[in-house]
Protein backbone atom coordinates (compact mmCIF):
# COMPACT_ATOMS: atom_id res chain seq x y z
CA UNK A 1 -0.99 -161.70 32.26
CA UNK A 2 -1.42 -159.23 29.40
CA UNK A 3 1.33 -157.10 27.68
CA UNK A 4 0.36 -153.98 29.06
CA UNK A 5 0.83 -155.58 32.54
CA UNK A 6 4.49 -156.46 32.11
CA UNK A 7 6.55 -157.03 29.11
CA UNK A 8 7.53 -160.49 29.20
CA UNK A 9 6.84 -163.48 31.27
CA UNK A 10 9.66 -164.23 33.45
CA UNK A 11 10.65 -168.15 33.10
CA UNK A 12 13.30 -167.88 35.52
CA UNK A 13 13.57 -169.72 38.86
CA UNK A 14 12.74 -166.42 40.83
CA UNK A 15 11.73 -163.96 41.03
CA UNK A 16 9.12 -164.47 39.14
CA UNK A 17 6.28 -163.42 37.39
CA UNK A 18 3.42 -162.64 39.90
CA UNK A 19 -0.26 -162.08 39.80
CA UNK A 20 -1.48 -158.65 39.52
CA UNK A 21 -3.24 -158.81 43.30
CA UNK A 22 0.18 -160.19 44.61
CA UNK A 23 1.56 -156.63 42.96
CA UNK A 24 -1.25 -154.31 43.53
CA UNK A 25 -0.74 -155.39 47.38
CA UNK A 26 1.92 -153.45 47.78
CA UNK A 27 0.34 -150.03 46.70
CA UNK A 28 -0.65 -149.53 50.54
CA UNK A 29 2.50 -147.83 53.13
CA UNK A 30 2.67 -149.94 56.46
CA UNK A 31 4.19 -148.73 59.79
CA UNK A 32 6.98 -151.06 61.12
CA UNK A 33 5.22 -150.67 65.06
CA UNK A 34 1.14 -150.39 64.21
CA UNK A 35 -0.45 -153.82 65.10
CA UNK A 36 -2.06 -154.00 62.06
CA UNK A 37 1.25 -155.28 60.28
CA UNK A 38 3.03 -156.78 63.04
CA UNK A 39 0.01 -158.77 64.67
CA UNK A 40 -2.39 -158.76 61.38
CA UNK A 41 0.50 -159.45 58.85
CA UNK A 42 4.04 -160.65 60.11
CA UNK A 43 2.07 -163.19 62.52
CA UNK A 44 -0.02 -164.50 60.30
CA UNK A 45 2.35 -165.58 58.01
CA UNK A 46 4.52 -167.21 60.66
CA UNK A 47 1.38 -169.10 61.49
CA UNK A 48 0.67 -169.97 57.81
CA UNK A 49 4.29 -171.23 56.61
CA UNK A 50 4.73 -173.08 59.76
CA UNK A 51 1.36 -174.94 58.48
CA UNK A 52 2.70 -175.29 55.02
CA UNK A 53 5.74 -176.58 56.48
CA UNK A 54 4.63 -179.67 58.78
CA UNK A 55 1.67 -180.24 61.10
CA UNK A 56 3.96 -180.96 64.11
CA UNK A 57 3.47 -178.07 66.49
CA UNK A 58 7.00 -177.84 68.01
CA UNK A 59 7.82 -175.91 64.76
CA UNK A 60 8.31 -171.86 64.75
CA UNK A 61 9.04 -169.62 61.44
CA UNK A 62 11.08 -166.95 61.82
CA UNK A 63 11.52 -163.85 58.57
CA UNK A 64 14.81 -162.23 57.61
CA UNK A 65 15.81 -159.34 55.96
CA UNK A 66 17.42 -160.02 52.19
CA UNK A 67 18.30 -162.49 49.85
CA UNK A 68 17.84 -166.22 50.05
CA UNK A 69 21.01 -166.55 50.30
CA UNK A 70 21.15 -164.23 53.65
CA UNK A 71 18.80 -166.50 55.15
CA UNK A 72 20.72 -169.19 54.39
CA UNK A 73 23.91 -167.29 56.31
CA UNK A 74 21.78 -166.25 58.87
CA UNK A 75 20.89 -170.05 59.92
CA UNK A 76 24.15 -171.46 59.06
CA UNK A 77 26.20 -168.81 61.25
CA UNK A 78 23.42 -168.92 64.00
CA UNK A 79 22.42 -172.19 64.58
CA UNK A 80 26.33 -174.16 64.41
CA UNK A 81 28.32 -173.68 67.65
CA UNK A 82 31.90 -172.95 67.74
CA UNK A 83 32.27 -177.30 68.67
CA UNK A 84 29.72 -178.37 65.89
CA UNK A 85 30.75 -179.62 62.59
CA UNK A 86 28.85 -179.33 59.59
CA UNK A 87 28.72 -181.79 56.86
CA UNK A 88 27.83 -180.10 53.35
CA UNK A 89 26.53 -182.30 50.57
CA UNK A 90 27.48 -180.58 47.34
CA UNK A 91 25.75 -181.22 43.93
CA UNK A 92 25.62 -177.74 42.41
CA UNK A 93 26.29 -173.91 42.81
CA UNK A 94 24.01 -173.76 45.85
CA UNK A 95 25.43 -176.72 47.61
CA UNK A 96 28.59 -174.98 46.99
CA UNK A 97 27.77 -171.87 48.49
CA UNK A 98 26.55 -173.52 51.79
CA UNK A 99 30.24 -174.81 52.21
CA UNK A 100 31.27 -171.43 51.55
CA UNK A 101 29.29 -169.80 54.02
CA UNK A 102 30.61 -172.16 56.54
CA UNK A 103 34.27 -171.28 55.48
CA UNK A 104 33.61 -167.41 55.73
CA UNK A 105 32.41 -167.80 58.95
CA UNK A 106 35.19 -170.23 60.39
CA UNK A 107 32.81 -172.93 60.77
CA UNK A 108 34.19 -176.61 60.86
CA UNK A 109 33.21 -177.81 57.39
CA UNK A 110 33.22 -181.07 55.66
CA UNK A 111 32.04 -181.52 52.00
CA UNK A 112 30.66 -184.43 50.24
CA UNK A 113 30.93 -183.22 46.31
CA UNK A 114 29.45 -184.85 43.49
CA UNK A 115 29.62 -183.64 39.67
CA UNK A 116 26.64 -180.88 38.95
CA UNK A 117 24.88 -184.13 36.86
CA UNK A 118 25.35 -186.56 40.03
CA UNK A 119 22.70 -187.32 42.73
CA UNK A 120 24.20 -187.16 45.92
CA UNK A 121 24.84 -190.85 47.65
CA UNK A 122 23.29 -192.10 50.75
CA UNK A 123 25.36 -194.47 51.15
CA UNK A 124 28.50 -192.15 51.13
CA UNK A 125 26.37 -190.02 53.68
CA UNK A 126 25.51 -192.74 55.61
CA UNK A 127 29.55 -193.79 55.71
CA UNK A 128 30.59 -190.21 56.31
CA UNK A 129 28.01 -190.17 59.46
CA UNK A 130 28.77 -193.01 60.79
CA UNK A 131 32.85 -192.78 60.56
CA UNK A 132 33.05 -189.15 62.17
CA UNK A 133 31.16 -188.78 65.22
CA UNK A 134 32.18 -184.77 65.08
CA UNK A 135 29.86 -183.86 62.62
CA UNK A 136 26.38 -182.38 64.18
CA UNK A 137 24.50 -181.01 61.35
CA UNK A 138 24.43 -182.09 57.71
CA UNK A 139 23.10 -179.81 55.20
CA UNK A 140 21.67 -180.14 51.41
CA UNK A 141 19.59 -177.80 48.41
CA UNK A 142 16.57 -179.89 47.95
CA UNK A 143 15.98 -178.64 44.38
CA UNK A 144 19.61 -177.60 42.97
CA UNK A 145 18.93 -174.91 40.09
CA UNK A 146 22.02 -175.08 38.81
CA UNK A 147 20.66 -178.14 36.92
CA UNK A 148 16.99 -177.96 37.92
CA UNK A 149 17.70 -181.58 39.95
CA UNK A 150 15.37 -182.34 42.39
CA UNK A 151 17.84 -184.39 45.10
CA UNK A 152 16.51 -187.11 47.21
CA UNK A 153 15.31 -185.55 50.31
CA UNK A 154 13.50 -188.80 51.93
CA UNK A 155 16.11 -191.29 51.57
CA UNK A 156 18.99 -188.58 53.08
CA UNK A 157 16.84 -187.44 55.71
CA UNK A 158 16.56 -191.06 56.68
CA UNK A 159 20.24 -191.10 57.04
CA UNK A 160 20.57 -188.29 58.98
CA UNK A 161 18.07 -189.09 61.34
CA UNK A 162 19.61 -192.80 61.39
CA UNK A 163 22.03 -191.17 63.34
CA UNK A 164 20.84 -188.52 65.23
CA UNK A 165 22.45 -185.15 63.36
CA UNK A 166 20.57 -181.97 62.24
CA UNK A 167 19.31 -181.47 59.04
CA UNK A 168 19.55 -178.41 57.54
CA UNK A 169 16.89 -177.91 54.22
CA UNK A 170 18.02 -175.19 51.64
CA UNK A 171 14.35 -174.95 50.04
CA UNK A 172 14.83 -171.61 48.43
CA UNK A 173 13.14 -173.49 45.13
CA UNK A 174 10.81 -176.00 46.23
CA UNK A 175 9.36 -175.12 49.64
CA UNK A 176 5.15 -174.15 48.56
CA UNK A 177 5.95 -176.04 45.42
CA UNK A 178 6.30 -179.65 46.31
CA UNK A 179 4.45 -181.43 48.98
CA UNK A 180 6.97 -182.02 51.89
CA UNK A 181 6.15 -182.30 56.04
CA UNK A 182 9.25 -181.69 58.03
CA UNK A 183 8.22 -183.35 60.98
CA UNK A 184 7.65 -186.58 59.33
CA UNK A 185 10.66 -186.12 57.18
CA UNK A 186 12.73 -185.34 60.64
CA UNK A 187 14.07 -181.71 58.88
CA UNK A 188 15.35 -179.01 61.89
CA UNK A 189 15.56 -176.36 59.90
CA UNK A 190 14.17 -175.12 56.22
CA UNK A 191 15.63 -172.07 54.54
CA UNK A 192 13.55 -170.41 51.28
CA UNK A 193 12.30 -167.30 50.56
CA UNK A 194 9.61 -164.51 49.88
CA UNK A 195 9.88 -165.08 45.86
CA UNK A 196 10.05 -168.66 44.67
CA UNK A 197 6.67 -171.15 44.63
CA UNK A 198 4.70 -168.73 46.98
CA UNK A 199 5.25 -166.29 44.44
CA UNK A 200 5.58 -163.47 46.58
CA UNK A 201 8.24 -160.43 45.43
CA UNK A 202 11.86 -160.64 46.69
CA UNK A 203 13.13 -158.76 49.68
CA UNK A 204 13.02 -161.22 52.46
CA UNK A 205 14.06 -165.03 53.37
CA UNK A 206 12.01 -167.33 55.61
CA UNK A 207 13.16 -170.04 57.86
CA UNK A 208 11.30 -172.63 59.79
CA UNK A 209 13.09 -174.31 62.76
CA UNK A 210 11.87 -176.59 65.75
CA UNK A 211 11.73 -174.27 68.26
CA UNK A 212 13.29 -176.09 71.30
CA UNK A 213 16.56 -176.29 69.05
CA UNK A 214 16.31 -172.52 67.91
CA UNK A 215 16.38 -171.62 71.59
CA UNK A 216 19.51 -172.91 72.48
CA UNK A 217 21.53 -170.76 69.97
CA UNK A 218 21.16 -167.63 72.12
CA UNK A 219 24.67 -165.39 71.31
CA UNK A 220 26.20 -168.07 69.04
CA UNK A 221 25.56 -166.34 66.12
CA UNK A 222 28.14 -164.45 64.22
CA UNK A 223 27.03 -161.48 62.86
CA UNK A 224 24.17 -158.66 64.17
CA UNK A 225 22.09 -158.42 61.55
CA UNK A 226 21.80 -162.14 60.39
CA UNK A 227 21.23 -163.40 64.17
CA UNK A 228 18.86 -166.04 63.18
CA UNK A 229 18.13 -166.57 67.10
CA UNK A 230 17.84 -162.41 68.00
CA UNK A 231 15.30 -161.81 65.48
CA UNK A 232 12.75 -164.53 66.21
CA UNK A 233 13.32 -163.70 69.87
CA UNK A 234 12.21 -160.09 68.86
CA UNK A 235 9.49 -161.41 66.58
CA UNK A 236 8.07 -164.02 70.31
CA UNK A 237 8.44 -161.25 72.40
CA UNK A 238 6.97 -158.21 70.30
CA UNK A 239 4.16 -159.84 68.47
CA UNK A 240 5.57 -160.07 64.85
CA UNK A 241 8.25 -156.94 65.54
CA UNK A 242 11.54 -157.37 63.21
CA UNK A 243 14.77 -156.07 65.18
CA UNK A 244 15.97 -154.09 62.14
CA UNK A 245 13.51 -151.67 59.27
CA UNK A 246 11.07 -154.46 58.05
CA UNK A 247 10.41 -155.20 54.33
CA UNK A 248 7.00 -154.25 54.67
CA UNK A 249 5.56 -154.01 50.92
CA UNK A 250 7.24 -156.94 50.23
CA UNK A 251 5.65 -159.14 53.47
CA UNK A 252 2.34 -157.91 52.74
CA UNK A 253 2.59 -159.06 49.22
CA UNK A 254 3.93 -162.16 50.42
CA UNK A 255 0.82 -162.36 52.85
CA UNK A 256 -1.47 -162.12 49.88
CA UNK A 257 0.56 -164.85 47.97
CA UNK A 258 -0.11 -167.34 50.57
CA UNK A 259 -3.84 -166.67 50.17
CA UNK A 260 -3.59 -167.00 46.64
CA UNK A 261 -1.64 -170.37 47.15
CA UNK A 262 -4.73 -171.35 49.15
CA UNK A 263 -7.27 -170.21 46.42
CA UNK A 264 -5.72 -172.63 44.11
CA UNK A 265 -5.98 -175.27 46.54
CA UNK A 266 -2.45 -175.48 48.84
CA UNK A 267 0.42 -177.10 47.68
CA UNK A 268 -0.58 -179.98 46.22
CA UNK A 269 -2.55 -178.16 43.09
CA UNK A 270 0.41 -176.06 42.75
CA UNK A 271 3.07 -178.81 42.54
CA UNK A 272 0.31 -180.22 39.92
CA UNK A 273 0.36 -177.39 37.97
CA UNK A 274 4.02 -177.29 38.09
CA UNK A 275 4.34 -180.42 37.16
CA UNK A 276 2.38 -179.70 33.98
CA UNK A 277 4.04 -176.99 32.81
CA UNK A 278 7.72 -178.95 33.32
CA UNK A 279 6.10 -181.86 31.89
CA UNK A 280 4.56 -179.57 28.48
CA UNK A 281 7.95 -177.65 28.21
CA UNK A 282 10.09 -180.82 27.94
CA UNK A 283 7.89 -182.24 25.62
CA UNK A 284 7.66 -179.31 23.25
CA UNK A 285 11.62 -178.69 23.35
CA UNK A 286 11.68 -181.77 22.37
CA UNK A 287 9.48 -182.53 19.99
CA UNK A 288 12.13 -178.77 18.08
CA UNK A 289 15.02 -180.90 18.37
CA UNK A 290 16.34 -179.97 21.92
CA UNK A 291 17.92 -181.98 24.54
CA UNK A 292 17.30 -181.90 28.40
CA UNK A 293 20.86 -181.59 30.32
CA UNK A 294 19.17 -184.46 32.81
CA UNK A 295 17.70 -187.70 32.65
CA UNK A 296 13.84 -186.52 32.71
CA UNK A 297 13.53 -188.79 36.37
CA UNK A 298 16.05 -186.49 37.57
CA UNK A 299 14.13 -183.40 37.12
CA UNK A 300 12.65 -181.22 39.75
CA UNK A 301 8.83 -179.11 38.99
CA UNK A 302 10.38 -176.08 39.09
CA UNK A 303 13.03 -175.69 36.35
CA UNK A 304 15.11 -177.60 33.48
CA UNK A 305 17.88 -177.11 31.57
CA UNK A 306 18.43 -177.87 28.03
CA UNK A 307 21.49 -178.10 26.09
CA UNK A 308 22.62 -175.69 23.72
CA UNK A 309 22.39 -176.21 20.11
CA UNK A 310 25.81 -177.32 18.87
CA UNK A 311 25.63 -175.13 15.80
CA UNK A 312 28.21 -172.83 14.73
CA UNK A 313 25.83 -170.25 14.15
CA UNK A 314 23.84 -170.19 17.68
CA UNK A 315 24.70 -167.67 20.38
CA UNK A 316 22.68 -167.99 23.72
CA UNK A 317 22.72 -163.81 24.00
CA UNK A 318 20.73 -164.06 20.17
CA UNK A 319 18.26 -166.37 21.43
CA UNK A 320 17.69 -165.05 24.35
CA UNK A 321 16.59 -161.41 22.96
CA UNK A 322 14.41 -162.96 20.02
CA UNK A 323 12.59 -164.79 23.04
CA UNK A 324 12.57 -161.58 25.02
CA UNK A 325 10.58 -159.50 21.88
CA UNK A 326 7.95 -162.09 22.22
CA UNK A 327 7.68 -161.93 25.54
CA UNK A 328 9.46 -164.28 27.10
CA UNK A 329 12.71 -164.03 29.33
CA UNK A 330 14.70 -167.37 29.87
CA UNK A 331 18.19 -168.66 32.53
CA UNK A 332 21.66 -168.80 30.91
CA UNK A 333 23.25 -172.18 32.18
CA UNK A 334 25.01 -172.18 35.39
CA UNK A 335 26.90 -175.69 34.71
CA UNK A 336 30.51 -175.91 34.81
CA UNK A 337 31.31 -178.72 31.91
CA UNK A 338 28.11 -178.28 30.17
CA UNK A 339 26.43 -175.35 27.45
CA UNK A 340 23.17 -175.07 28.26
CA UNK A 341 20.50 -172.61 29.24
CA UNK A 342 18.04 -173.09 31.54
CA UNK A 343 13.90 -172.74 31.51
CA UNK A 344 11.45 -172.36 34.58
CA UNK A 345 8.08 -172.87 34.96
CA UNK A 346 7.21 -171.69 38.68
CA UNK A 347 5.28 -168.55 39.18
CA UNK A 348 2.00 -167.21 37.53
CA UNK A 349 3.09 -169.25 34.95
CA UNK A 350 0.25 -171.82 33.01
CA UNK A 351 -0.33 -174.67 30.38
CA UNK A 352 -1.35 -171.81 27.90
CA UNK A 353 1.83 -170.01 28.51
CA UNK A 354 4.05 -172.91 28.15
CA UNK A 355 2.45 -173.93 24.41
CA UNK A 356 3.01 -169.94 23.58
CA UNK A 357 6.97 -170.12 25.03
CA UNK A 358 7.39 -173.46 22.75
CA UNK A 359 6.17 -171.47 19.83
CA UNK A 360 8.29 -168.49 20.54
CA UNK A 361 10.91 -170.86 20.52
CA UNK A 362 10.22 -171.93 17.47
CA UNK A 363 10.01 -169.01 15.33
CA UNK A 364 13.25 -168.34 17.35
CA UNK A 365 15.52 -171.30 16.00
CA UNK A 366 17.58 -168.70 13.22
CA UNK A 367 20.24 -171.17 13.46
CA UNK A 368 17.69 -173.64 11.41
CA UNK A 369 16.62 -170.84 9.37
């Protein structure tokens, strides 16, 4: 990325900085009804994130209008019957907004909350399954940005499937990022969206369901617009057709992410490359003087947060726009009992541009000055 492409590099944990190709994708106008987006573009990216997603066929992907956190509505208010009872696991702002969701909607809610440093227990899962037979779907954030935690998705899927509930996935920061099969991990449904690790551009969510459960939630949804069940329904029957105006610069630049993703060699190299830069940042914020707000074996690729300095003289807003003048935009902290700020690495984001952030930083540190 060069300066006269955009002005800084955006370290956040979307969106994100993007290729120029992902960007220059979007220069073409697409009709909502022509084949050539709905069959040549909407399918084939149903096809391709189901494929990311697992290699069990009994999966489908469906696309939805807005935020992540829409998607995330849509499936929670769609898929949960008016009987059901959802079980929320709740280590962070996003874990917290699932139960929230649930409440707005009337759903039956239970929460299992931890402190925003705290990996969620399996064994208080495991006891919360096994002494309510009520609950019917349990759902967690993978990789909570609030702290940049990456929570144990194996070992609670285990527990879930131990006793036969629905597992709900918010991926919104790890899904394209991490390598992860639903099928063998025994996940039902997987929320993310258009502008995390794929690195498309926001302006659409993305969930991937198995498709004999996603039939059964014909008019249980509770809203129009984010019927998760309606709109794949419309996208089976009309070849890729959205019920509502489609985001369509924002799909096909999400269609040419995914073939950049495969360029640089699926998930796997990306997670690698991820894991460099997260590995390179910590070690240069380090090496200034800074701390990490985690234990490093709790962090997740994809972002980290670092405390503030505890200096009289530092103020996050300072910092922040001395980075920004060299080109680089950071995260204020999200943390309820901690100051900190937060750093990602996820996007068009390499090695190179890590060492030049850590030197930024350093020229940065007036408080030392």
């Amino acid at each position: 990325m060069t300066a006269t492409e955009n002005p800084y590099l955006l370290l956040t944990p979307g969106p994100l900085s993007t290729s120029r190709t992902v960007r220059e994708s979007m220069l073409r106008d697409w009709c909502t009804w022509d084949d050539d987006y709905n069959r040549n573009v909407v399918e084939r990216v149903r096809d391709k994130l189901v494929s990311l997603a697992t290699t069990d066929a009994g999966y489908t992907a469906v696309l939805m209008q807005g935020s992540g956190t829409a998607s995330v509505e849509a499936t929670i208010g769609t898929i949960i019957g008016n009987q059901d009872r959802l079980l929320v696991i709740d280590n962070g702002v996003y874990g917290a907004r699932m139960a929230e969701i649930a409440r707005y909607l009337n759903i039956d809610v239970q929460v299992l909350s931890y402190r925003e440093t705290e990996l969620p227990a399996v064994d208080d899962i495991d006891g919360a399954l096994q002494t309510d037979s009520g609950i019917t779907h349990v759902a967690m954030v993978h990789c909570e940005t609030t702290t940049g935690m990456l929570n144990p998705l194996e070992a609670v899927a285990g527990v879930v499937k131990k006793h036969n509930r629905l597992l709900i996935i918010d991926a919104m920061s790890s899904f394209g990022g991490i390598p992860l099969d639903m099928g063998m991990l025994g996940i039902d449904y997987l929320i993310s969206s258009a502008n995390k690790c794929i690195q498309g551009v926001p302006g659409f969510g993305l969930v991937i369901a198995r498709e004999h459960l996603l039939a059964k939630c014909a008019h249980q949804a509770r809203s129009l617009s984010l019927d998760l069940y309606a709109q794949w329904r419309c996208m089976e029957d009309h070849h890729g057709k959205w019920r509502f105006t489609s985001p369509t610069h924002t799909v096909r630049a999400f269609y040419q992410a995914l073939e950049e993703l495969h360029q640089e060699g699926g998930v796997a190299a990306r997670y690698q490359r991820y894991q460099n830069n997260q590995k390179l940042l910590v070690q240069g914020m380090e090496e200034l003087g800074f701390e990490c707000l985690l234990p490093h074996e709790m962090h997740s690729p994809f972002i980290t947060s670092f405390r503030s300095p505890q200096h009289p003289e530092y103020q996050f807003d300072r910092f922040y726009q001395l980075l920004k003048q060299q080109g680089f935009v950071i995260y204020p902290g999200k943390v309820s009992d901690a100051d900190c700020f937060r750093i990602g690495n996820i996007g068009e984001v390499y090695p190179q541009d890590i060492a030049a952030l850590v030197q930024a930083i350093a020229s940065s540190m007036y408080w030392e000055q």
